[in-house]
C-alpha atoms as a PDB file:
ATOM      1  CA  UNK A   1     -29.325 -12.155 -45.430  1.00  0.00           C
ATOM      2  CA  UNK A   2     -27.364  -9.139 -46.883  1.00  0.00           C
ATOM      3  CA  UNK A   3     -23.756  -8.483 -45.494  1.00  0.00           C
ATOM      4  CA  UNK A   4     -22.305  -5.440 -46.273  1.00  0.00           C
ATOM      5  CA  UNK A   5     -18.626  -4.228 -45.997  1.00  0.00           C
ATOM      6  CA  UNK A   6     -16.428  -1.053 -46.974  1.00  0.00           C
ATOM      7  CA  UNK A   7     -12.912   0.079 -46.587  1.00  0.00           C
ATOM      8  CA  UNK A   8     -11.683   2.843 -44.489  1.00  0.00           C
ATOM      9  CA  UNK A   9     -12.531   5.479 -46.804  1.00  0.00           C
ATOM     10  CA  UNK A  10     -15.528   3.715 -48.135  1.00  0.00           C
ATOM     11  CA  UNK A  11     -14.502   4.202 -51.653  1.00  0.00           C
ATOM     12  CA  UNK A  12     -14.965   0.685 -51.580  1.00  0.00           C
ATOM     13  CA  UNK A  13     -18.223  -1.114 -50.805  1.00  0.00           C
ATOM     14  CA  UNK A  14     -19.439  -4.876 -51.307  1.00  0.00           C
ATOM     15  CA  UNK A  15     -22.077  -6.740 -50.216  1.00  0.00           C
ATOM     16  CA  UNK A  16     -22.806 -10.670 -49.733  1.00  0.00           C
ATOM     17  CA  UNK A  17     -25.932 -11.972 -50.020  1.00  0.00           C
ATOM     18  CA  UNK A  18     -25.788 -15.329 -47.904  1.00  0.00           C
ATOM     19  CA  UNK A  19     -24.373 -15.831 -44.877  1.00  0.00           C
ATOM     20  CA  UNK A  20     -20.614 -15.715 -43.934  1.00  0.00           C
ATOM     21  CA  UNK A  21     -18.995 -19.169 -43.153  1.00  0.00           C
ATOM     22  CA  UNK A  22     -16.092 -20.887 -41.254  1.00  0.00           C
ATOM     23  CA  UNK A  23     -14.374 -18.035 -39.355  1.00  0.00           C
ATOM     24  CA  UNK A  24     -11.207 -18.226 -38.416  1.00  0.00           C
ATOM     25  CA  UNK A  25      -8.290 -15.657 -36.950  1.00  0.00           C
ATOM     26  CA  UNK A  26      -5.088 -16.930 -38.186  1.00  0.00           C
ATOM     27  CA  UNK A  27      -1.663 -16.104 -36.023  1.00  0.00           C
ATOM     28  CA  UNK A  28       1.123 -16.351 -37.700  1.00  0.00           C
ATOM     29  CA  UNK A  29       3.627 -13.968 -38.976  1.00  0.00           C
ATOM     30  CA  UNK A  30       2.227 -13.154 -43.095  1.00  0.00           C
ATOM     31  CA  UNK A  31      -1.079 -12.440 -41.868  1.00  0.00           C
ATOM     32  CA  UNK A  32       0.022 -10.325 -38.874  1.00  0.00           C
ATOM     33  CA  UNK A  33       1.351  -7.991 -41.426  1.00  0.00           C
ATOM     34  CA  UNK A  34      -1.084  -8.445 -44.138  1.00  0.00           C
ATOM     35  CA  UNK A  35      -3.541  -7.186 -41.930  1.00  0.00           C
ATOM     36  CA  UNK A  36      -0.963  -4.655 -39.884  1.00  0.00           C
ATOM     37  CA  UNK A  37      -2.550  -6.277 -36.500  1.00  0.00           C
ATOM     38  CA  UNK A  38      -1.867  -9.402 -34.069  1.00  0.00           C
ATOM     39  CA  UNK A  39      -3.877 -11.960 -36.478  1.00  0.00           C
ATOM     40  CA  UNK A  40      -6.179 -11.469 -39.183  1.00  0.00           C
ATOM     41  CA  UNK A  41      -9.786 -12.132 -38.414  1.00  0.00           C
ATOM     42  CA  UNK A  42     -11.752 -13.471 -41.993  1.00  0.00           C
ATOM     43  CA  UNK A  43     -14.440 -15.644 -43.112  1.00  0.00           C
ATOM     44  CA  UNK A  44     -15.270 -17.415 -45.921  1.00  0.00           C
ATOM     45  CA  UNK A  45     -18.385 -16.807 -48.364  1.00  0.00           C
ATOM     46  CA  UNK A  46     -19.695 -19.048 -51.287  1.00  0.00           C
ATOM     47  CA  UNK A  47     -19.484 -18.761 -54.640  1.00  0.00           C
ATOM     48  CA  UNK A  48     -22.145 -16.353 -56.446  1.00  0.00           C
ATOM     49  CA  UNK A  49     -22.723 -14.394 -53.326  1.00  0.00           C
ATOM     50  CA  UNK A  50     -20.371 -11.950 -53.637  1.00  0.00           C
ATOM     51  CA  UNK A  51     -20.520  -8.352 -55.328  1.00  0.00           C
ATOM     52  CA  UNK A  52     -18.385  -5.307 -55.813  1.00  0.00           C
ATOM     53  CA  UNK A  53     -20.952  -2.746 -55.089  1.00  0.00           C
ATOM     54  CA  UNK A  54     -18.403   0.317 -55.812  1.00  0.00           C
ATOM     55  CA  UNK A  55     -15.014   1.436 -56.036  1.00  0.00           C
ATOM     56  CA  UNK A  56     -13.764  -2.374 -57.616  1.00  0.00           C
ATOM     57  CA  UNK A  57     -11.168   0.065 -60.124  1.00  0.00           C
ATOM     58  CA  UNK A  58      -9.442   1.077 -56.488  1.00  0.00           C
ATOM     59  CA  UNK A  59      -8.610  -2.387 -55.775  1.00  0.00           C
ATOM     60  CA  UNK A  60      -4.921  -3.949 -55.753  1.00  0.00           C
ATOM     61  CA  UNK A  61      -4.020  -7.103 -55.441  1.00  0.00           C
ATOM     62  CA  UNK A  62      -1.278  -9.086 -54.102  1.00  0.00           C
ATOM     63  CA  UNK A  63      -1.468 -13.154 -55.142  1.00  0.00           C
ATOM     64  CA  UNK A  64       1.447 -15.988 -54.207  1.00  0.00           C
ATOM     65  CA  UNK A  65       2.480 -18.236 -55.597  1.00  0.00           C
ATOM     66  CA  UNK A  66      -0.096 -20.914 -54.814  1.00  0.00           C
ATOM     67  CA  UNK A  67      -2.628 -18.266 -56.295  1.00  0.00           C
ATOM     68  CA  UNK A  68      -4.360 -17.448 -52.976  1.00  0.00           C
ATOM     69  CA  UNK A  69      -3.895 -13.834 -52.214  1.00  0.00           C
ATOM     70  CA  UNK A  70      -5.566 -10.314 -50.724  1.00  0.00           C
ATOM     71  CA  UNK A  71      -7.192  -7.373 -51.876  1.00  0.00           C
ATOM     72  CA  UNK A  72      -6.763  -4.206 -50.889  1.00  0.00           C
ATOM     73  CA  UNK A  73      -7.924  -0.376 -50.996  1.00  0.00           C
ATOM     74  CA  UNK A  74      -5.334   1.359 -52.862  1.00  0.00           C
ATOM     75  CA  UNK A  75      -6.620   4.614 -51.332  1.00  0.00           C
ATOM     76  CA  UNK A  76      -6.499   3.780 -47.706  1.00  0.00           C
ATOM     77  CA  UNK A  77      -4.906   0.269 -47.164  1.00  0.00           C
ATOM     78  CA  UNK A  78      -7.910  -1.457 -46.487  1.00  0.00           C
ATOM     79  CA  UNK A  79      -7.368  -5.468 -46.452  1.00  0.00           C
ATOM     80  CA  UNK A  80     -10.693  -6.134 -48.180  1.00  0.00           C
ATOM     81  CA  UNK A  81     -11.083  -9.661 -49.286  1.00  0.00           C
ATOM     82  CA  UNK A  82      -9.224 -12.845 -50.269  1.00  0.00           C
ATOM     83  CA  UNK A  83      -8.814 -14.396 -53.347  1.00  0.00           C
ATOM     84  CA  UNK A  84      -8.450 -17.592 -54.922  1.00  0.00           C
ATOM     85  CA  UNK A  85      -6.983 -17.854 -58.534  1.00  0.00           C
ATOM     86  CA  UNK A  86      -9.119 -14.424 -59.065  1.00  0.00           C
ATOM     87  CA  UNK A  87     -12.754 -15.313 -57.641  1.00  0.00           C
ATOM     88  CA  UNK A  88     -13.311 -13.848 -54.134  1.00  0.00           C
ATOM     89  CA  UNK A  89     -13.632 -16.669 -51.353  1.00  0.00           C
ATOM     90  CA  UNK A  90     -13.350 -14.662 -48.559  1.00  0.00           C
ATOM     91  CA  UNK A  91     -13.914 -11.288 -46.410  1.00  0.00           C
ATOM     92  CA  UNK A  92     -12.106  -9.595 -43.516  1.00  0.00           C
ATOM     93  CA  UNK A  93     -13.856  -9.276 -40.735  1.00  0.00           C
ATOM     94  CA  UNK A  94     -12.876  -6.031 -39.625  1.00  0.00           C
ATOM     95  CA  UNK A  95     -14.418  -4.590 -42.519  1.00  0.00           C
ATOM     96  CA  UNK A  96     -17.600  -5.779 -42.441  1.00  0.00           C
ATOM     97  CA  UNK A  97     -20.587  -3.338 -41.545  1.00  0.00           C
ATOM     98  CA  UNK A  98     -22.971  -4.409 -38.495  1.00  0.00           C
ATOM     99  CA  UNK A  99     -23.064  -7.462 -37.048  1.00  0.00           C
ATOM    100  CA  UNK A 100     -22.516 -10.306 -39.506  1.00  0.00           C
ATOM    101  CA  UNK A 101     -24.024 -13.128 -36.546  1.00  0.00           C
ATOM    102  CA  UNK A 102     -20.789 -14.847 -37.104  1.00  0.00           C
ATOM    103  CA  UNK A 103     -18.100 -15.970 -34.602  1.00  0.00           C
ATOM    104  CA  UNK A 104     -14.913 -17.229 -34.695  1.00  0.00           C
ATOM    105  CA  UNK A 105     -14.786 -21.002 -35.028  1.00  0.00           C
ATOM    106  CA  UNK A 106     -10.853 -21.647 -34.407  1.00  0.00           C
ATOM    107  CA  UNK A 107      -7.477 -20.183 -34.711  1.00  0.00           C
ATOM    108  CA  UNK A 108      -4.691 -20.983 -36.530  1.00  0.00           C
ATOM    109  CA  UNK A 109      -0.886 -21.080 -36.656  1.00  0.00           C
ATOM    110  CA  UNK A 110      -0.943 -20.110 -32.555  1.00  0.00           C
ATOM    111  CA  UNK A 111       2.364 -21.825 -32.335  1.00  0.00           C
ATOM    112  CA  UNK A 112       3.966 -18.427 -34.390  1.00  0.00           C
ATOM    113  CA  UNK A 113       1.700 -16.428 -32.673  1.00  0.00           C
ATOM    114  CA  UNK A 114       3.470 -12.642 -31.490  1.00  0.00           C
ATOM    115  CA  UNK A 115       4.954 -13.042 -27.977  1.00  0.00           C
ATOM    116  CA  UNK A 116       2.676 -10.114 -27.097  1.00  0.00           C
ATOM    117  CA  UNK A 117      -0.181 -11.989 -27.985  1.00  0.00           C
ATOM    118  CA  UNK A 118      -3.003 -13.166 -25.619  1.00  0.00           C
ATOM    119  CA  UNK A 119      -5.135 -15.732 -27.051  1.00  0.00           C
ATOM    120  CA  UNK A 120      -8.720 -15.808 -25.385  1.00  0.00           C
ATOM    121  CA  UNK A 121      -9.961 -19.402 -24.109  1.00  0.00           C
ATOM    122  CA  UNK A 122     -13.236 -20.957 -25.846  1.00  0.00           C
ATOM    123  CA  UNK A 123     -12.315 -21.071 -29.449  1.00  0.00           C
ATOM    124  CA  UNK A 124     -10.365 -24.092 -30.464  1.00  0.00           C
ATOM    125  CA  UNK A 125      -6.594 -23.417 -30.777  1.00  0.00           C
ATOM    126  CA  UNK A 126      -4.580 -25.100 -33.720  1.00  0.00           C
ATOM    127  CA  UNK A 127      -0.383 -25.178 -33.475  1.00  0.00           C
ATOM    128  CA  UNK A 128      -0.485 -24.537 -37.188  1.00  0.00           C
ATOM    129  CA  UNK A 129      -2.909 -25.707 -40.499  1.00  0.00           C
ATOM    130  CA  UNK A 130      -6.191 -27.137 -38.844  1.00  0.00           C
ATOM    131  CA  UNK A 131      -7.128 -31.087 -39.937  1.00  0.00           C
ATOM    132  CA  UNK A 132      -9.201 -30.845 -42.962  1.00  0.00           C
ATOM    133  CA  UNK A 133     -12.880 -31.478 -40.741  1.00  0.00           C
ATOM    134  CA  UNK A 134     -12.063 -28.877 -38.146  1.00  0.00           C
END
């Protein structure tokens, strides 16, 4: 299966060949503003599937400490991907073209959720970091 995905301007296009894994919306209050909405809505891909298809020079980055960080459109904003000490592990959701046949299999961190924020029932709810087989 091919996934495709693009930023808001589409300067920036990737693809995935495979299918998406393990997708989660995480609540709390860095990845409410890393992705400028109530949670951020990603899901993980495997290694070697994965591939800047254009506009990769347009990418910024912002890593932590830990190395895990985001990639972003420096055009338009666009939340793109997440890293892991440089490799891509995961995509945003939002930015994904079609339908990817992927749901969300938990959320995370509800316990800093915004107070504006309704969480809808059916998807396991975790208070904050998931155990390790969830």
């Amino acid at each position: 299966m091919t996934i495709t995905g693009e930023c808001f301007c589409s300067e920036i296009k990737y693809k995935v060949e495979g299918d998406l894994h393990d997708a989660r919306s995480c609540h709390c209050s860095r990845c409410r503003k890393a992705f400028s909405s109530q949670a951020s809505a990603y899901a993980l891909v495997k290694e070697g599937e994965f591939e800047w298809v254009s506009g990769e020079e347009l990418l910024t980055s912002y890593v932590g400490e830990h190395g895990f960080g985001l990639q972003f459109c420096s055009k338009c904003g666009s939340t793109l991907v997440g890293v892991y000490k440089g490799v891509v592990h995961g995509v945003t959701l939002g930015c994904l073209n079609g339908d990817p046949d992927i749901q969300l299999s938990r959320h995370v961190y509800v316990d800093s959720k915004a107070s504006w924020e309704l969480i809808a029932d059916g998807v396991p709810q975790f208070k904050g970091a998931p155990p390790e087989n969830a």
